[in-house]
PDB file of N, CA and C in Angstrom:
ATOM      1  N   UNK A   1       0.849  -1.185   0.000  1.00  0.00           N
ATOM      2  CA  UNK A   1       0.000   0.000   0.000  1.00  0.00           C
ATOM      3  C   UNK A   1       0.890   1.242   0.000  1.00  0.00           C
ATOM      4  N   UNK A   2       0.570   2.155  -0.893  1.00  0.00           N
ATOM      5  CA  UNK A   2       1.476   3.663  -1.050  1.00  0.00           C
ATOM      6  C   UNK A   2       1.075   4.562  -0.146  1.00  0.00           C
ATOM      7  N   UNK A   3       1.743   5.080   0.225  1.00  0.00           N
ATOM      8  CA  UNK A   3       1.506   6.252   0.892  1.00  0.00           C
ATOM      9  C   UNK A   3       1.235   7.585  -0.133  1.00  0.00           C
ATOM     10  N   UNK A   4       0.399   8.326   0.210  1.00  0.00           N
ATOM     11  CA  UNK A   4       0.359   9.630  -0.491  1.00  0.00           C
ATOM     12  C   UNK A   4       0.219  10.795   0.779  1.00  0.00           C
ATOM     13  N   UNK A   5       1.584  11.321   0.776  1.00  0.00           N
ATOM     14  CA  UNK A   5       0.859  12.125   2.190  1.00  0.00           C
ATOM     15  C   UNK A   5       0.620  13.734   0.962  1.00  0.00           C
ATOM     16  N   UNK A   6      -0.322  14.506   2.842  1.00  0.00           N
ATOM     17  CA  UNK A   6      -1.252  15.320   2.125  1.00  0.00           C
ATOM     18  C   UNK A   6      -1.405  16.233   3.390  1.00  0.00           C
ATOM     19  N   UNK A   7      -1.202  17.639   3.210  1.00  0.00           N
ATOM     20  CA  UNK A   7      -1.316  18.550   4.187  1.00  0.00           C
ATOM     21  C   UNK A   7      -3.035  18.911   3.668  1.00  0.00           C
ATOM     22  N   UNK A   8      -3.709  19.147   4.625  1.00  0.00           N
ATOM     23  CA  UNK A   8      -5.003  19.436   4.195  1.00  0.00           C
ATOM     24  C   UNK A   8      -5.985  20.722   5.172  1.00  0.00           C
ATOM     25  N   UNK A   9      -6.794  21.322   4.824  1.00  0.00           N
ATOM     26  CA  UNK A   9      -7.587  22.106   5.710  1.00  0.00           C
ATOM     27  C   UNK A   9      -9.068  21.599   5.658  1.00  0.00           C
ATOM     28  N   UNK A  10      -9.496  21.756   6.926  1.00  0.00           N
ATOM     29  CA  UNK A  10     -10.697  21.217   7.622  1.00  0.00           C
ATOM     30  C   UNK A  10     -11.798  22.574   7.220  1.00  0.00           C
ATOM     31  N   UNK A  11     -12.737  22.934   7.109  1.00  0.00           N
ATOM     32  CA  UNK A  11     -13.650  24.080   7.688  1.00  0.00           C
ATOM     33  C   UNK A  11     -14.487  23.790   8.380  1.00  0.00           C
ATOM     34  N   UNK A  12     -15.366  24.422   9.193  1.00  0.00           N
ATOM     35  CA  UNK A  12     -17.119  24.453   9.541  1.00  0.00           C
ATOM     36  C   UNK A  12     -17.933  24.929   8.129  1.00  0.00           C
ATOM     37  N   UNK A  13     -17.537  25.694   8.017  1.00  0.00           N
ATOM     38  CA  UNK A  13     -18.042  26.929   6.973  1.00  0.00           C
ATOM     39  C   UNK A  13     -16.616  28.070   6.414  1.00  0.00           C
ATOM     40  N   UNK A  14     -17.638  28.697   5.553  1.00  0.00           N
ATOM     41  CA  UNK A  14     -16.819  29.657   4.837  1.00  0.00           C
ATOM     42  C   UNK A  14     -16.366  31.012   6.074  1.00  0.00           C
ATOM     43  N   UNK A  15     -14.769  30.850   5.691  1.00  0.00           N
ATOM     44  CA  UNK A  15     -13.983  32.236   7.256  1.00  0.00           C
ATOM     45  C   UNK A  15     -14.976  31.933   8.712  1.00  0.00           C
ATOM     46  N   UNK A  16     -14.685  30.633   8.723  1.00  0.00           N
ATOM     47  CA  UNK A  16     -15.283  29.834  10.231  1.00  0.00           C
ATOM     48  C   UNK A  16     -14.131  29.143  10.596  1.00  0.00           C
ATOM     49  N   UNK A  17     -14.579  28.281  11.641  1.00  0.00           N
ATOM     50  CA  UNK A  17     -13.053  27.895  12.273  1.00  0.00           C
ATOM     51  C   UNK A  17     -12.775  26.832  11.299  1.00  0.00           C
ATOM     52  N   UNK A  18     -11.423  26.716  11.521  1.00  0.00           N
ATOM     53  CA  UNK A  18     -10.715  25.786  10.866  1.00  0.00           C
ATOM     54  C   UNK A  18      -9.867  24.884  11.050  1.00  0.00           C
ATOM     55  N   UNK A  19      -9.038  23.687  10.290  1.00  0.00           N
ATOM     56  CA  UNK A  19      -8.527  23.048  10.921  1.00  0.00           C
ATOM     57  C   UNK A  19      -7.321  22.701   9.764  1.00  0.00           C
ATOM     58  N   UNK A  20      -6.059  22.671  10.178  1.00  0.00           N
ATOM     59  CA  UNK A  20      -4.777  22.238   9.227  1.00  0.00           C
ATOM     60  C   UNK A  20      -4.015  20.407   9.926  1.00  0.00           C
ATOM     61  N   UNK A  21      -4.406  19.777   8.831  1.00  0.00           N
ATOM     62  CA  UNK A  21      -3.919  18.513   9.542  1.00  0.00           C
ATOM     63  C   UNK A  21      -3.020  17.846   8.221  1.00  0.00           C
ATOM     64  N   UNK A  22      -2.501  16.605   8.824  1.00  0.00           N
ATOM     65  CA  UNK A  22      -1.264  15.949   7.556  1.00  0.00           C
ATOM     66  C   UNK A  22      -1.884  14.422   7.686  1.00  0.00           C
ATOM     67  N   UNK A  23      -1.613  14.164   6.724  1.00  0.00           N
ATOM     68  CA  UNK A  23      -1.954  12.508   6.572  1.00  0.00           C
ATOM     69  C   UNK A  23      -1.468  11.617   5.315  1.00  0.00           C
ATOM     70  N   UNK A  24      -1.145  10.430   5.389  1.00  0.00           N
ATOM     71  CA  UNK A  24      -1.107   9.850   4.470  1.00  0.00           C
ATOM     72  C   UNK A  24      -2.237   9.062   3.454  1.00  0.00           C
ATOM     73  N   UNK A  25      -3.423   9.088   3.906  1.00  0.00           N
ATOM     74  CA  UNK A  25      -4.312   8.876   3.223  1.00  0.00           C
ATOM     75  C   UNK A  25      -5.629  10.017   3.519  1.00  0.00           C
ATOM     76  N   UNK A  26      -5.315  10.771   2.315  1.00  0.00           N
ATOM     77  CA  UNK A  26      -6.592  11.819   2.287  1.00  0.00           C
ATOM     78  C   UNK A  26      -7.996  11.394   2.118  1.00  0.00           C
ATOM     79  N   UNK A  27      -8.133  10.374   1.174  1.00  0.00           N
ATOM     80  CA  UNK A  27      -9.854  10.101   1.523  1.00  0.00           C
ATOM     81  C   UNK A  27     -10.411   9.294   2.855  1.00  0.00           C
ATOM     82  N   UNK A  28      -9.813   8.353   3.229  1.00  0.00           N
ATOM     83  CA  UNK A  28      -9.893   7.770   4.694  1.00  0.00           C
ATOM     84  C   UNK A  28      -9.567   8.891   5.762  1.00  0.00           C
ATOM     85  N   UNK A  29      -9.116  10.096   5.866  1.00  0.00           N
ATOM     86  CA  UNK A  29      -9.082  11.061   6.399  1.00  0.00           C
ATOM     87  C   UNK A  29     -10.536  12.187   6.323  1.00  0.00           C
ATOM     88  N   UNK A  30     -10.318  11.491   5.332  1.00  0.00           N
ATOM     89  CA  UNK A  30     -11.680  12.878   5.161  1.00  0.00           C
ATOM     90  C   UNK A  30     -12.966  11.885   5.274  1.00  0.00           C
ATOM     91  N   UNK A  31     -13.228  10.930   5.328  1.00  0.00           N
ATOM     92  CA  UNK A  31     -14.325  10.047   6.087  1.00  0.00           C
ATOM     93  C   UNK A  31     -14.155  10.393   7.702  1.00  0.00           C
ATOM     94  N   UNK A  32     -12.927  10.122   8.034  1.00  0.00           N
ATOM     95  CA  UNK A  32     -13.070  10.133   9.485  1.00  0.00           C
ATOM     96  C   UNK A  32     -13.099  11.348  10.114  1.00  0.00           C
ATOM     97  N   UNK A  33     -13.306  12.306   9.371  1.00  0.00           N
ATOM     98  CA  UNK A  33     -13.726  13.803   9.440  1.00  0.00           C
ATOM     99  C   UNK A  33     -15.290  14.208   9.766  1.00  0.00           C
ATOM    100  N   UNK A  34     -15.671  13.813   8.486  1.00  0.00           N
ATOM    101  CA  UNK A  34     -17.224  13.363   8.319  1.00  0.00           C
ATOM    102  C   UNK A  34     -17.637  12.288   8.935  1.00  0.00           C
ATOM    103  N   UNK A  35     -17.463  11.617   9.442  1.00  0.00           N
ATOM    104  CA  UNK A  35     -17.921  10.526   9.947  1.00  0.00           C
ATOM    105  C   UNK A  35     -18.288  10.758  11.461  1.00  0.00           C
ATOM    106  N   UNK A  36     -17.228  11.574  12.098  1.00  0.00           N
ATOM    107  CA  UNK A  36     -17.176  12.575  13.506  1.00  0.00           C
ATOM    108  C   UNK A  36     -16.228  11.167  14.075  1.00  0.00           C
ATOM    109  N   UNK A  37     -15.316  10.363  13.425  1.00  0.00           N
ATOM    110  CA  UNK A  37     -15.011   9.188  14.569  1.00  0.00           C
ATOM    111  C   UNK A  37     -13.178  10.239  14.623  1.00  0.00           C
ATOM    112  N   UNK A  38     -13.034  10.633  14.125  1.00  0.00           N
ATOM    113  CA  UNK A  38     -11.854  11.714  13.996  1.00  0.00           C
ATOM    114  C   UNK A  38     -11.745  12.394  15.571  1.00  0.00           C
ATOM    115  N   UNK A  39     -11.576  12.371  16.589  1.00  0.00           N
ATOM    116  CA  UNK A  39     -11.848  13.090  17.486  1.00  0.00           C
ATOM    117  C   UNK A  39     -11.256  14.326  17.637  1.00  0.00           C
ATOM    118  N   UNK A  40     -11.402  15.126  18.455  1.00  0.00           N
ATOM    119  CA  UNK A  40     -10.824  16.428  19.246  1.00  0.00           C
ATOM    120  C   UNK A  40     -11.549  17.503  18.535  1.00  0.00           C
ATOM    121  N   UNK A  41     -10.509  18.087  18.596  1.00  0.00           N
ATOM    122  CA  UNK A  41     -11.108  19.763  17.755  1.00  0.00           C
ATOM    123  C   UNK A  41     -11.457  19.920  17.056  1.00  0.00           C
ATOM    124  N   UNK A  42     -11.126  18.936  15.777  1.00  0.00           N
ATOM    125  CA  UNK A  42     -12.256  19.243  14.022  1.00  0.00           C
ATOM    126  C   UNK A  42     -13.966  18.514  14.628  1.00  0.00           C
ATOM    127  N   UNK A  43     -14.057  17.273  15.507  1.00  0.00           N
ATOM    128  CA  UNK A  43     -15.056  16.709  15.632  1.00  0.00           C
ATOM    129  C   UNK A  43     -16.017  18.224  16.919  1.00  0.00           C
ATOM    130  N   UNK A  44     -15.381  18.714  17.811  1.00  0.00           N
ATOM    131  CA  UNK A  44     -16.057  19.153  18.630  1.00  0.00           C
ATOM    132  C   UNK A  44     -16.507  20.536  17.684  1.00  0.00           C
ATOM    133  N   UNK A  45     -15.557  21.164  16.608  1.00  0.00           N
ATOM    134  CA  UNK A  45     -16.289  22.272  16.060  1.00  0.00           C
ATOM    135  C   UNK A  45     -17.068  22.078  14.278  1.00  0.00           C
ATOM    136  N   UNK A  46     -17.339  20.606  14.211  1.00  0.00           N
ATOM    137  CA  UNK A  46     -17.749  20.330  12.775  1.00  0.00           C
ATOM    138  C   UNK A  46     -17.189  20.633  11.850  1.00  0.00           C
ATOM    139  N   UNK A  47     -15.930  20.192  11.804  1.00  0.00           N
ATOM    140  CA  UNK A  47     -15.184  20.633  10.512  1.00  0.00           C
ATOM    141  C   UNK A  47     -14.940  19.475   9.535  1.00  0.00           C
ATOM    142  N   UNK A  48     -15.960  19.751   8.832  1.00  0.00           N
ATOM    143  CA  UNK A  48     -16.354  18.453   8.070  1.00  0.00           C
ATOM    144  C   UNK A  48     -16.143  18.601   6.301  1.00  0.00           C
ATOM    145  N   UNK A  49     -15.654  20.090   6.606  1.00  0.00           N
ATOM    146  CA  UNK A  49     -15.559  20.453   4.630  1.00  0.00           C
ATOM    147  C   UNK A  49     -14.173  20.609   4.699  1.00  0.00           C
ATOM    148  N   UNK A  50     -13.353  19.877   3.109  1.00  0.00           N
ATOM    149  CA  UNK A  50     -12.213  20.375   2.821  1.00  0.00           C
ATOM    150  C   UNK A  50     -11.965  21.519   1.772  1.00  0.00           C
ATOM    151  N   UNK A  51     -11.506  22.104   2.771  1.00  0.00           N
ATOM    152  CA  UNK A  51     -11.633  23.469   1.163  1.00  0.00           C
ATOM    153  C   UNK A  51      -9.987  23.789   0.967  1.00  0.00           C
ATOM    154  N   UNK A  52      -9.030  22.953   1.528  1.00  0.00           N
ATOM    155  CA  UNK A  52      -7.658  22.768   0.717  1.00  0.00           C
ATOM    156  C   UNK A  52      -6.557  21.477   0.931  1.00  0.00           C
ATOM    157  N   UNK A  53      -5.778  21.405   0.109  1.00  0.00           N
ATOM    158  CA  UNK A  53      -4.851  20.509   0.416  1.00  0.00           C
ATOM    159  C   UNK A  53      -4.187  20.724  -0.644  1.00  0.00           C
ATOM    160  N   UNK A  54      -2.938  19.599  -0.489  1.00  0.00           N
ATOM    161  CA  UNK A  54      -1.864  20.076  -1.066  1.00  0.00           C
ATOM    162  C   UNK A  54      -0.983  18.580  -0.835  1.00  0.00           C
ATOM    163  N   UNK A  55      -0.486  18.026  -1.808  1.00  0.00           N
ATOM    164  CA  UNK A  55       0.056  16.462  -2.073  1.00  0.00           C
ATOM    165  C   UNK A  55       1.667  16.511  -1.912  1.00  0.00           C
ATOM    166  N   UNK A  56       2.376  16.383  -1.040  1.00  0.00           N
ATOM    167  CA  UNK A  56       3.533  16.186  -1.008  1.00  0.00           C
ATOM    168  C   UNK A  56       4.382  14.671  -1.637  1.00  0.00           C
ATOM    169  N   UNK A  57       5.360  14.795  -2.209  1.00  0.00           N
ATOM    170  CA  UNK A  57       6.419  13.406  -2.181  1.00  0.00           C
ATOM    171  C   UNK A  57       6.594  12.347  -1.097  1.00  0.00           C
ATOM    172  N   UNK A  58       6.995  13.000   0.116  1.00  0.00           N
ATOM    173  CA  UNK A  58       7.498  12.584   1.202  1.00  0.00           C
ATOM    174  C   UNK A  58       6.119  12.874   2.737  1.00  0.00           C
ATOM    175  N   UNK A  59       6.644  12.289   3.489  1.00  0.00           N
ATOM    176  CA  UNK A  59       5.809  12.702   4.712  1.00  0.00           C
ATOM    177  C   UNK A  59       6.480  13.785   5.116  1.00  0.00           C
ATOM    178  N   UNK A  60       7.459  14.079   5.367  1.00  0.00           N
ATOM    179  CA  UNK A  60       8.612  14.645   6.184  1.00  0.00           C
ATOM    180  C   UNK A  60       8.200  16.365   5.360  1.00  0.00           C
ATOM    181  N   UNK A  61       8.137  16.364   3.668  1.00  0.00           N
ATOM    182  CA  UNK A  61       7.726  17.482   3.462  1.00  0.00           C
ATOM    183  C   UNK A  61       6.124  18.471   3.985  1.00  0.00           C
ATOM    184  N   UNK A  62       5.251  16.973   3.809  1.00  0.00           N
ATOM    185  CA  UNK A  62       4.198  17.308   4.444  1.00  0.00           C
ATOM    186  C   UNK A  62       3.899  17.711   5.479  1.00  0.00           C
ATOM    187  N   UNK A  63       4.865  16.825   6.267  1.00  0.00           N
ATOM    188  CA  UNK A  63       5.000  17.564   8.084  1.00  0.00           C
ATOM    189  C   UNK A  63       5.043  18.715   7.954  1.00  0.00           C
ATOM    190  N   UNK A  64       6.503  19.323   7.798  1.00  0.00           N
ATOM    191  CA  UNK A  64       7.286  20.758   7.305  1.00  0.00           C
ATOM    192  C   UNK A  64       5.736  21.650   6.583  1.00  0.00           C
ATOM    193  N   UNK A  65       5.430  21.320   5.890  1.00  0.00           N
ATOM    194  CA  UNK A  65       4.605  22.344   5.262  1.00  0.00           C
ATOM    195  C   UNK A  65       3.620  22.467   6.330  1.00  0.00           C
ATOM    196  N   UNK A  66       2.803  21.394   7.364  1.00  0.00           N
ATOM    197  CA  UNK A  66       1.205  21.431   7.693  1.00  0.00           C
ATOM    198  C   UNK A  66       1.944  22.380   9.290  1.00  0.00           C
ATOM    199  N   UNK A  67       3.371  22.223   9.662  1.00  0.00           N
ATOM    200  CA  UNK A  67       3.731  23.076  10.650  1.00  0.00           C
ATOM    201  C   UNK A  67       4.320  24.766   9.764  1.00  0.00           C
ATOM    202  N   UNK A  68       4.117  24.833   9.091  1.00  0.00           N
ATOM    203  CA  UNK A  68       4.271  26.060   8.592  1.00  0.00           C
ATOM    204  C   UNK A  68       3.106  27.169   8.586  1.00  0.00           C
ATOM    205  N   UNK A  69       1.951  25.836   7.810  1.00  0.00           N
ATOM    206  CA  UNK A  69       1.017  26.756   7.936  1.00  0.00           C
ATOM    207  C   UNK A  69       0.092  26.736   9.375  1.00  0.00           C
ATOM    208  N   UNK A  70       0.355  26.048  10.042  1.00  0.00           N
ATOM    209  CA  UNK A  70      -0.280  26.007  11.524  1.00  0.00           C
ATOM    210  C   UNK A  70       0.147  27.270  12.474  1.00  0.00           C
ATOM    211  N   UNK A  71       1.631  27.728  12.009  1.00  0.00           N
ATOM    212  CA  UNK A  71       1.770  28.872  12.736  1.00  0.00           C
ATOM    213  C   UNK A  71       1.733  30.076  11.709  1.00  0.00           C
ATOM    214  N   UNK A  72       1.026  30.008  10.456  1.00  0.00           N
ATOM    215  CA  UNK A  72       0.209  31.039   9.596  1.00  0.00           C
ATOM    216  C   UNK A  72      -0.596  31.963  10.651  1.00  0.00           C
ATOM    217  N   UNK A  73      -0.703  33.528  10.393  1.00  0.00           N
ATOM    218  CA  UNK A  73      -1.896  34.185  10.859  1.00  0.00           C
ATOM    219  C   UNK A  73      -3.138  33.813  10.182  1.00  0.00           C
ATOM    220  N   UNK A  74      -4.449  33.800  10.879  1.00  0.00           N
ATOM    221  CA  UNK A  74      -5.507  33.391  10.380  1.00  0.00           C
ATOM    222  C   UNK A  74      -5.543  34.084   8.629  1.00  0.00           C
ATOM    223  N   UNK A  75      -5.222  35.499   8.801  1.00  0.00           N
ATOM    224  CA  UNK A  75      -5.665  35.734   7.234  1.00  0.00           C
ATOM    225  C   UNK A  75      -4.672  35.283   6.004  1.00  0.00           C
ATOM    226  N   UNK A  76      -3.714  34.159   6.458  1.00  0.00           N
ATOM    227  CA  UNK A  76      -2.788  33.947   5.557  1.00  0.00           C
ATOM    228  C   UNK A  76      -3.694  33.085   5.228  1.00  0.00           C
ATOM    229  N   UNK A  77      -4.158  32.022   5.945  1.00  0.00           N
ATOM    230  CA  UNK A  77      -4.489  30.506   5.765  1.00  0.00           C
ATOM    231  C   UNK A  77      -6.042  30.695   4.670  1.00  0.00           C
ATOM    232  N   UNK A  78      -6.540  32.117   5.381  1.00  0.00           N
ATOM    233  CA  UNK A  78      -8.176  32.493   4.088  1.00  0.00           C
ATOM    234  C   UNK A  78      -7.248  32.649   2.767  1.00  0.00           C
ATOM    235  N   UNK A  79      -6.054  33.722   2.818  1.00  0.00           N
ATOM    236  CA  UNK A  79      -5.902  33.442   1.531  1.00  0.00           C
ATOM    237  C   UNK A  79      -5.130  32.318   0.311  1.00  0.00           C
ATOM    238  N   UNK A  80      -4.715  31.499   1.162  1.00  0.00           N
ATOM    239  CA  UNK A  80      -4.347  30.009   0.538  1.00  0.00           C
ATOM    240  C   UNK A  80      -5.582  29.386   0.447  1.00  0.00           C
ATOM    241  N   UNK A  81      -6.810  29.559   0.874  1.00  0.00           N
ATOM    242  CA  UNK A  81      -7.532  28.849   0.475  1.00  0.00           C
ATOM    243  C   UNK A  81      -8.194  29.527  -0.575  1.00  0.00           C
ATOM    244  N   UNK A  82      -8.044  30.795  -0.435  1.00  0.00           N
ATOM    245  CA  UNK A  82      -9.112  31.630  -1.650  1.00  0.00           C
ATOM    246  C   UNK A  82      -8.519  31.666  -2.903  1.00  0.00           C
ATOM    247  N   UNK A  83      -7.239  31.194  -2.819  1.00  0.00           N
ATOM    248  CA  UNK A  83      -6.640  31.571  -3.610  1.00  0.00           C
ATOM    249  C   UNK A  83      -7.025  31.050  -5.390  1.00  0.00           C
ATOM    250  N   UNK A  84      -6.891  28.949  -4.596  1.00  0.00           N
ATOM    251  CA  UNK A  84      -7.482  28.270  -5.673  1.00  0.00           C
ATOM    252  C   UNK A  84      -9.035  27.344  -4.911  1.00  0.00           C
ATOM    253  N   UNK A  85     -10.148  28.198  -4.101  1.00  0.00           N
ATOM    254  CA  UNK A  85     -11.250  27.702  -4.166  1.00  0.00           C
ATOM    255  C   UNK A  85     -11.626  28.937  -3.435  1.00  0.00           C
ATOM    256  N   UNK A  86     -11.876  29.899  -4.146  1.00  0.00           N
ATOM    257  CA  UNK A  86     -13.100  31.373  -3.754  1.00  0.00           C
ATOM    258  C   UNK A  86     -13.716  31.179  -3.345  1.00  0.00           C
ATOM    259  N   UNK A  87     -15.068  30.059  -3.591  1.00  0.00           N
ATOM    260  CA  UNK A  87     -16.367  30.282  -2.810  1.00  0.00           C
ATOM    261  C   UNK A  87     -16.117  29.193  -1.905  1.00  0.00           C
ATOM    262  N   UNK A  88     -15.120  28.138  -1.527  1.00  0.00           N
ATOM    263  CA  UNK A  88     -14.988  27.430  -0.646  1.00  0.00           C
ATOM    264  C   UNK A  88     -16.019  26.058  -0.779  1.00  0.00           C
ATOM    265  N   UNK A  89     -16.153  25.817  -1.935  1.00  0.00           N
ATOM    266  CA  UNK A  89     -16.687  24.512  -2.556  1.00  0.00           C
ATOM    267  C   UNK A  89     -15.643  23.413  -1.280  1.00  0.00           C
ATOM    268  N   UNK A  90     -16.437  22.053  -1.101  1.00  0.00           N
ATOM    269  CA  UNK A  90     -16.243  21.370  -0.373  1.00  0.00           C
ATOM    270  C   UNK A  90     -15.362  20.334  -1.616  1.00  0.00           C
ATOM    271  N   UNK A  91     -13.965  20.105  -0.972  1.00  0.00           N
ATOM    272  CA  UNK A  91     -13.056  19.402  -2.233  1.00  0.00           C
ATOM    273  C   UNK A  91     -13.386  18.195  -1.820  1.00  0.00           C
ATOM    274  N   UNK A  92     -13.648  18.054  -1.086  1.00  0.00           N
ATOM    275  CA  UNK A  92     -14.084  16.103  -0.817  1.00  0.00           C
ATOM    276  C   UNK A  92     -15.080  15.673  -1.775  1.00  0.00           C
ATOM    277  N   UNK A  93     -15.832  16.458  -2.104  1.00  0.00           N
ATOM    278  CA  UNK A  93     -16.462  15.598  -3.593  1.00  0.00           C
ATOM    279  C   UNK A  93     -15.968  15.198  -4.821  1.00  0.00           C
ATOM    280  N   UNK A  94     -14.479  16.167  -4.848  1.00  0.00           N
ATOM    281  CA  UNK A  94     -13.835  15.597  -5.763  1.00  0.00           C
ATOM    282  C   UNK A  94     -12.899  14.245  -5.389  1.00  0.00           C
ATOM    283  N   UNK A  95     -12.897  13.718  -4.435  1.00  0.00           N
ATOM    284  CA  UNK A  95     -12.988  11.945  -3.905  1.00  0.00           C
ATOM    285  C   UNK A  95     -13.879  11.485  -4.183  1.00  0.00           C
ATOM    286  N   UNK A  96     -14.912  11.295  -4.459  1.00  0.00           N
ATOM    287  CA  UNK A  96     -16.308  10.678  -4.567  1.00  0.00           C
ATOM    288  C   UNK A  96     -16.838  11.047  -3.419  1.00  0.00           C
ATOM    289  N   UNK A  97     -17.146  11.857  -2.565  1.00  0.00           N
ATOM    290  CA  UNK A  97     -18.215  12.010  -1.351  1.00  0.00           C
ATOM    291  C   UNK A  97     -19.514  12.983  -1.767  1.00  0.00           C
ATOM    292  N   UNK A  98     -20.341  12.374  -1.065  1.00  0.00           N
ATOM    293  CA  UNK A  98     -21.499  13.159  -1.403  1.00  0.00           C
ATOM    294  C   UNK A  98     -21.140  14.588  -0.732  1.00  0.00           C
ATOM    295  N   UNK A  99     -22.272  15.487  -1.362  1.00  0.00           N
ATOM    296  CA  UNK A  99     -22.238  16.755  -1.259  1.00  0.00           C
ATOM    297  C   UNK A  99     -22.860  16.961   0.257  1.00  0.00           C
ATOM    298  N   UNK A 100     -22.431  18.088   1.272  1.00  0.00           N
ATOM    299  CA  UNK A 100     -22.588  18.203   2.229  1.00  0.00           C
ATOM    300  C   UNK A 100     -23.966  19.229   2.083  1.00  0.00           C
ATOM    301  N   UNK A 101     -24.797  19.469   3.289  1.00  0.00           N
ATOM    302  CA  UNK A 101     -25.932  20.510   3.406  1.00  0.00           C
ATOM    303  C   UNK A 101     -24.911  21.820   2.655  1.00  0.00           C
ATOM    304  N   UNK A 102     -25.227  22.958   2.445  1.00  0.00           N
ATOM    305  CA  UNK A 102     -24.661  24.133   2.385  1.00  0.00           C
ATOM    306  C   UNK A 102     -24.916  25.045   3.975  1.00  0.00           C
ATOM    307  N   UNK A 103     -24.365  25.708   4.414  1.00  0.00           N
ATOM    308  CA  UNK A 103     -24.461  26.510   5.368  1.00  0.00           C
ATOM    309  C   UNK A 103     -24.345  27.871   4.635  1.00  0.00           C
ATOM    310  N   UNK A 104     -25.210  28.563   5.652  1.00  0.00           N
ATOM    311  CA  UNK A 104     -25.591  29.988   4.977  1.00  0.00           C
ATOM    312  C   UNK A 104     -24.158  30.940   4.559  1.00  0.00           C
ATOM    313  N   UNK A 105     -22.961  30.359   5.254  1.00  0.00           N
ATOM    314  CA  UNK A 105     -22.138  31.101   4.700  1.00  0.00           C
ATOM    315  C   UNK A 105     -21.139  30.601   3.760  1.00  0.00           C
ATOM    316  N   UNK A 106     -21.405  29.187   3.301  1.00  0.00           N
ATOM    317  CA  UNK A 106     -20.833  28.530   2.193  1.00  0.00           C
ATOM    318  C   UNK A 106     -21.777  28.546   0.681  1.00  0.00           C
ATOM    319  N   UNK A 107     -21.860  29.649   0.397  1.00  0.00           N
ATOM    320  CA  UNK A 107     -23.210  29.556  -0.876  1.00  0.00           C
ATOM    321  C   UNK A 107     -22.502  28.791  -1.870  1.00  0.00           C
ATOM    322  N   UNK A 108     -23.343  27.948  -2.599  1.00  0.00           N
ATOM    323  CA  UNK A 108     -23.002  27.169  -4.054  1.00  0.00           C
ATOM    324  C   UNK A 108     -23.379  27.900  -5.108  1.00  0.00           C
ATOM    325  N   UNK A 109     -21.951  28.168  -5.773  1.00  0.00           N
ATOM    326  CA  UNK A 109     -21.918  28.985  -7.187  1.00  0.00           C
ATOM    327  C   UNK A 109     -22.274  27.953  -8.135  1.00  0.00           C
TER     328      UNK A 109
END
């Protein structure tokens, strides 16, 4: 089995809290997101949408990058995400996951 590691961001909603985590398997990550079996802080504030990530070679780069942007100021991390997803479309559907409710501050373009 390959590893693909993957620095990724969590949301609630659109400029709501958020969450920066690393993993080697992004869709089994992002089930256990959605799923709520993920515990701590993404499960206690519903951070169940991915609105970024980013595919590294190595783990070791992925580490390095997901501690880079963890000590980002909040408005760095809005604009890495705005950068390549503006309205904050939920990227986990591009895994195959169904589409989440919308929340009033995630509108679908």
């Amino acid at each position: 089995m390959s590893k693909e590691p993957a620095v990724y961001i969590m949301a609630s909603g659109r400029n709501r809290t958020d969450y920066t985590g690393v993993t080697s398997d992004l869709p089994k990550r992002i089930h256990e997101h959605r799923s709520g079996t993920y515990p701590g802080f993404s499960k206690r504030y519903g951070l169940n949408r991915l609105v970024w990530f980013e595919m590294h070679d190595t783990m070791e780069t992925a580490i390095a990058r997901e501690k880079q942007i963890k000590n980002w100021k909040r408005v760095w991390k809005l604009e890495l995400i705005e950068k390549n997803n503006p309205h904050w479309h939920d990227l986990a559907e591009s895994f195959g996951f169904a589409p989440l409710p919308q929340t009033p501050s995630s509108p679908r373009d």
